[in-house]
N, C-alpha and C. Protein backbone atom coordinates (compact mmCIF):
# COMPACT_ATOMS: atom_id res chain seq x y z
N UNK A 1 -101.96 65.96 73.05
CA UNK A 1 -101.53 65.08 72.00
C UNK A 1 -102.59 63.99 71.81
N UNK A 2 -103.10 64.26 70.75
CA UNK A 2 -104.50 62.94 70.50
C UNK A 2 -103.70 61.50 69.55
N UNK A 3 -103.88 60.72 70.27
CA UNK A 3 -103.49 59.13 69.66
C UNK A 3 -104.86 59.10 68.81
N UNK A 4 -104.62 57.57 68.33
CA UNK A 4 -105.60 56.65 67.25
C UNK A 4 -105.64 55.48 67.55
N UNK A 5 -106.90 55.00 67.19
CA UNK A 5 -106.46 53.11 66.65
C UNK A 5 -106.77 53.22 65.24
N UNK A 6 -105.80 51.57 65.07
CA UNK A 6 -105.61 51.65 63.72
C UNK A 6 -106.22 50.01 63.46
N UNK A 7 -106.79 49.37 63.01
CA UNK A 7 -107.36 48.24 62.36
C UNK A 7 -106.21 47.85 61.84
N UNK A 8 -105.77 46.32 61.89
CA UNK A 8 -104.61 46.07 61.21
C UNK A 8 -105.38 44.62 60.79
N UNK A 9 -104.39 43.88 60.14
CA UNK A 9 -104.52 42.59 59.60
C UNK A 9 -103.99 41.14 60.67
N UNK A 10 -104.41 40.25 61.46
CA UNK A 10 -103.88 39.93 62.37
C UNK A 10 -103.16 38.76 61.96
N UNK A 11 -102.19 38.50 62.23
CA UNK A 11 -101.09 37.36 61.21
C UNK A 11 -102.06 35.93 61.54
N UNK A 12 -102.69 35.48 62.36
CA UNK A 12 -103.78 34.39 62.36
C UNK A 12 -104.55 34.41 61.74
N UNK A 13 -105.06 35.85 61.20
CA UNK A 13 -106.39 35.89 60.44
C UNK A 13 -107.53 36.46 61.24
N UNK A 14 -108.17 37.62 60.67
CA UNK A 14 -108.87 38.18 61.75
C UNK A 14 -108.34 39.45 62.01
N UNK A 15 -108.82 40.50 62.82
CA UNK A 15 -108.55 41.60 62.95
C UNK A 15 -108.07 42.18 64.18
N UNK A 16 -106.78 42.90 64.15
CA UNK A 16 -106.89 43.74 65.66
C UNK A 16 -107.04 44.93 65.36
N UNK A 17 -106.38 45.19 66.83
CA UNK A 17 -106.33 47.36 66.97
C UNK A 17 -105.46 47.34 67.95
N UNK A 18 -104.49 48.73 67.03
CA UNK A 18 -103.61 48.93 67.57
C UNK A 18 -103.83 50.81 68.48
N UNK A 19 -103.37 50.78 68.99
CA UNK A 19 -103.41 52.32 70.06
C UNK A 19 -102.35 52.67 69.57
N UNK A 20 -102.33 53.88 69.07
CA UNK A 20 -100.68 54.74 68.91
C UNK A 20 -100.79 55.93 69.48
N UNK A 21 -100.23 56.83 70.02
CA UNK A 21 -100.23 58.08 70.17
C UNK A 21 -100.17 59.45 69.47
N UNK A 22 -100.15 60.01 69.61
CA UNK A 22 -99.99 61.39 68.62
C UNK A 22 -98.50 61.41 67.78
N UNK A 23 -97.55 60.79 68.27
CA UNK A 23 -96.02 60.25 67.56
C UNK A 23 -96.08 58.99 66.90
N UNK A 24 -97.31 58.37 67.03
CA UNK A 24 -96.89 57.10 66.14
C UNK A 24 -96.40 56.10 67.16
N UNK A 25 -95.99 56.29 68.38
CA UNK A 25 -95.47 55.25 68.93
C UNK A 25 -96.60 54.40 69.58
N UNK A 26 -96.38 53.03 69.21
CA UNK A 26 -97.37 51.89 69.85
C UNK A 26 -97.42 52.01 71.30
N UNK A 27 -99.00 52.19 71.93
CA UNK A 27 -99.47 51.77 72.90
C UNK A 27 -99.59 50.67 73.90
N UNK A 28 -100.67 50.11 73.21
CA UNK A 28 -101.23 48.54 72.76
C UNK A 28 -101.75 47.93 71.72
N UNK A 29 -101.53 47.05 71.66
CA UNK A 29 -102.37 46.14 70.41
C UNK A 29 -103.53 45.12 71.28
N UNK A 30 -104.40 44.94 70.67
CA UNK A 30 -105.70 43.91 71.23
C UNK A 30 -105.38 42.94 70.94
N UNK A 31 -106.45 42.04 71.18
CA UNK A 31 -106.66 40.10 71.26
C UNK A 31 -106.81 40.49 69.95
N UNK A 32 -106.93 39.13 68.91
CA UNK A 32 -107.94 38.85 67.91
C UNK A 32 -109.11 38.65 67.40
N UNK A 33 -109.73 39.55 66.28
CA UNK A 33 -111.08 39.66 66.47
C UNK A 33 -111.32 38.80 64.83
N UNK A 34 -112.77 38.25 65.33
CA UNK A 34 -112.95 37.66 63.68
C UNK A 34 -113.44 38.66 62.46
N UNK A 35 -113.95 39.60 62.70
CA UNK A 35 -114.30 40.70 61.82
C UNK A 35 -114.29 41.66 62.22
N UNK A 36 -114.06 42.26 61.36
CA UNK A 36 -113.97 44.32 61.11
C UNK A 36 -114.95 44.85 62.30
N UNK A 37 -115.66 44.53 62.03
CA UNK A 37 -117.16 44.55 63.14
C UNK A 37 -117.10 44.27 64.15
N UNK A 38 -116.37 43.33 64.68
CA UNK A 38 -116.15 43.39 65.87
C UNK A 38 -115.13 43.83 66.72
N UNK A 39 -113.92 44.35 65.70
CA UNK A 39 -113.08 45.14 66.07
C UNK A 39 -113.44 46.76 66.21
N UNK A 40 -114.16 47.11 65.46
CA UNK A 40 -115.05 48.28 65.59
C UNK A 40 -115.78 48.49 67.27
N UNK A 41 -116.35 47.50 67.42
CA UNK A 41 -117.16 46.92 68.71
C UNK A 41 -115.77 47.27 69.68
N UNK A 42 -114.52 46.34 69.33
CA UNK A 42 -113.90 46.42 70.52
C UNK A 42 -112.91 47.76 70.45
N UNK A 43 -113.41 48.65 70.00
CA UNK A 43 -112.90 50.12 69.82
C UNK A 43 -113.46 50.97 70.89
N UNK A 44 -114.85 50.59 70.44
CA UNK A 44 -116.01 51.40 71.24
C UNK A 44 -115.95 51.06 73.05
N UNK A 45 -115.70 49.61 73.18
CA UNK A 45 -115.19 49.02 74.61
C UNK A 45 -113.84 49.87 75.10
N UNK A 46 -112.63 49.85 74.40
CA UNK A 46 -111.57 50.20 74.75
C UNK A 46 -111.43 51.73 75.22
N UNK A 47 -112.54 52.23 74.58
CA UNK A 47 -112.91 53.65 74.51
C UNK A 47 -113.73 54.08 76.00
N UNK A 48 -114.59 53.05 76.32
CA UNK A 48 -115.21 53.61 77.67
C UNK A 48 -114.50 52.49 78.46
N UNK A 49 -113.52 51.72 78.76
CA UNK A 49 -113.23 50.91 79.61
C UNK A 49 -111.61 52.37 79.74
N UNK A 50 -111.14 52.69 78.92
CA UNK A 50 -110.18 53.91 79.02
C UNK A 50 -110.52 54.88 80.03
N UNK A 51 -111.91 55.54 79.60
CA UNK A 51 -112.46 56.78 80.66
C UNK A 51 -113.06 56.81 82.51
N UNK A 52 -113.05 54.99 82.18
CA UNK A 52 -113.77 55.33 83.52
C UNK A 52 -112.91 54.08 84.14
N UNK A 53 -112.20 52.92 83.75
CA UNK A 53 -111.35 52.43 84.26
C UNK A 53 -110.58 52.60 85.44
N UNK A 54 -110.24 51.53 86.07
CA UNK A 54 -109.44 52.09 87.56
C UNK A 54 -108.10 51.46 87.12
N UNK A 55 -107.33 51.77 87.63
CA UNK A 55 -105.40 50.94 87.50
C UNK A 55 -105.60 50.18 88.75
N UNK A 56 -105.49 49.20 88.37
CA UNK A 56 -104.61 47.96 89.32
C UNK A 56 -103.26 47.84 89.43
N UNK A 57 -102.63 47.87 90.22
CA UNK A 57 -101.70 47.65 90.56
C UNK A 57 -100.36 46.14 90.28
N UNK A 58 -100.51 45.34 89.94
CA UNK A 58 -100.15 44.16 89.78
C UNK A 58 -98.58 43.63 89.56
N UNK A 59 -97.97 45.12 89.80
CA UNK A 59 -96.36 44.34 89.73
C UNK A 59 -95.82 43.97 91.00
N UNK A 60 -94.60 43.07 90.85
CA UNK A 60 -94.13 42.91 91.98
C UNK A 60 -94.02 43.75 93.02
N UNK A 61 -93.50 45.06 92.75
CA UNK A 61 -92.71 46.10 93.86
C UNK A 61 -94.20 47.15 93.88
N UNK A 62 -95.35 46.50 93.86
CA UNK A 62 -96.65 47.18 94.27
C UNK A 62 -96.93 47.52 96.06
N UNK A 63 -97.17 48.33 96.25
CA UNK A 63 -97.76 48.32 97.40
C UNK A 63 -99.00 48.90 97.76
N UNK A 64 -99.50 47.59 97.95
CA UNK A 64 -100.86 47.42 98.37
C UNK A 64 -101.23 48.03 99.82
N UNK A 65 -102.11 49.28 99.67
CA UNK A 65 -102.71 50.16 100.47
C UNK A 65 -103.67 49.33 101.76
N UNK A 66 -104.21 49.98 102.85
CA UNK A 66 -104.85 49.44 103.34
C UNK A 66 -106.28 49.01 103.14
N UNK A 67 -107.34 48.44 103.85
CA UNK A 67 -108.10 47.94 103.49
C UNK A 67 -109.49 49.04 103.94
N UNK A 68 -108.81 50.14 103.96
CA UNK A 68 -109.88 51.37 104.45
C UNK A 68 -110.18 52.20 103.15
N UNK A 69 -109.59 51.47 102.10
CA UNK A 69 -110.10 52.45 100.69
C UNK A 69 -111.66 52.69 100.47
N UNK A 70 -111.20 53.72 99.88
CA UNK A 70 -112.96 54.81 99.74
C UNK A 70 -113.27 53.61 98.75
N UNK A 71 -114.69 53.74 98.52
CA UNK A 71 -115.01 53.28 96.25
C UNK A 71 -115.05 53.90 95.98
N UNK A 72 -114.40 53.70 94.81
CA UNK A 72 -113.66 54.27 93.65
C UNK A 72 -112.29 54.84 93.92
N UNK A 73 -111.48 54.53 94.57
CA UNK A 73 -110.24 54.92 94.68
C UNK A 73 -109.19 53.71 93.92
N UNK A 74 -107.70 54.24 94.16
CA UNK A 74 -107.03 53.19 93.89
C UNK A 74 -106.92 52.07 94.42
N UNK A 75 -106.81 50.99 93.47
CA UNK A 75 -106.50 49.51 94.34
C UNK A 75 -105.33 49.51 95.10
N UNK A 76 -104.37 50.05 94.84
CA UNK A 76 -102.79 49.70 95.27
C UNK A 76 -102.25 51.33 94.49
N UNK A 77 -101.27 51.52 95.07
CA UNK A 77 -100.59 52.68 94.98
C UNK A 77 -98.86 52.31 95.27
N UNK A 78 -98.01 52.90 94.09
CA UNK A 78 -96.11 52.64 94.39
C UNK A 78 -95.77 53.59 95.43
């Protein structure tokens, strides 16, 4: 199932991007950008910060693994 972003109009003024999925259902939406151009820019970021990105862990009921992790493994694991 291939998602999209979509360039929207940002109610401050300025531009975001939204992530939807292959159904249309919202992902995420970004910060605010001042131009098209740089929402473009932060497409291209979202795009390789997606592929090679690690998950952090950060909710309460996280549990944080020991301190013998390989690099590049997970930070924390449920």
């Amino acid at each position: 199932m291939s998602g999209y972003f979509e360039l929207v109009d940002a109610p401050d003024g300025g531009y975001r991007i939204r992530l939807l999925d292959g159904t249309g259902t919202l992902m995420a939406v970004s910060v605010t950008f001042p131009t098209k151009r740089a929402a473009v820019a932060g497409v291209a970021r979202a795009r390789e910060i997606a592929g090679t990105g690690l998950i952090r862990d950060n909710c309460s009921d996280a549990v944080v693994r020991s301190a013998l992790l390989s690099p590049g493994s997970y930070e924390a694991e449920r």
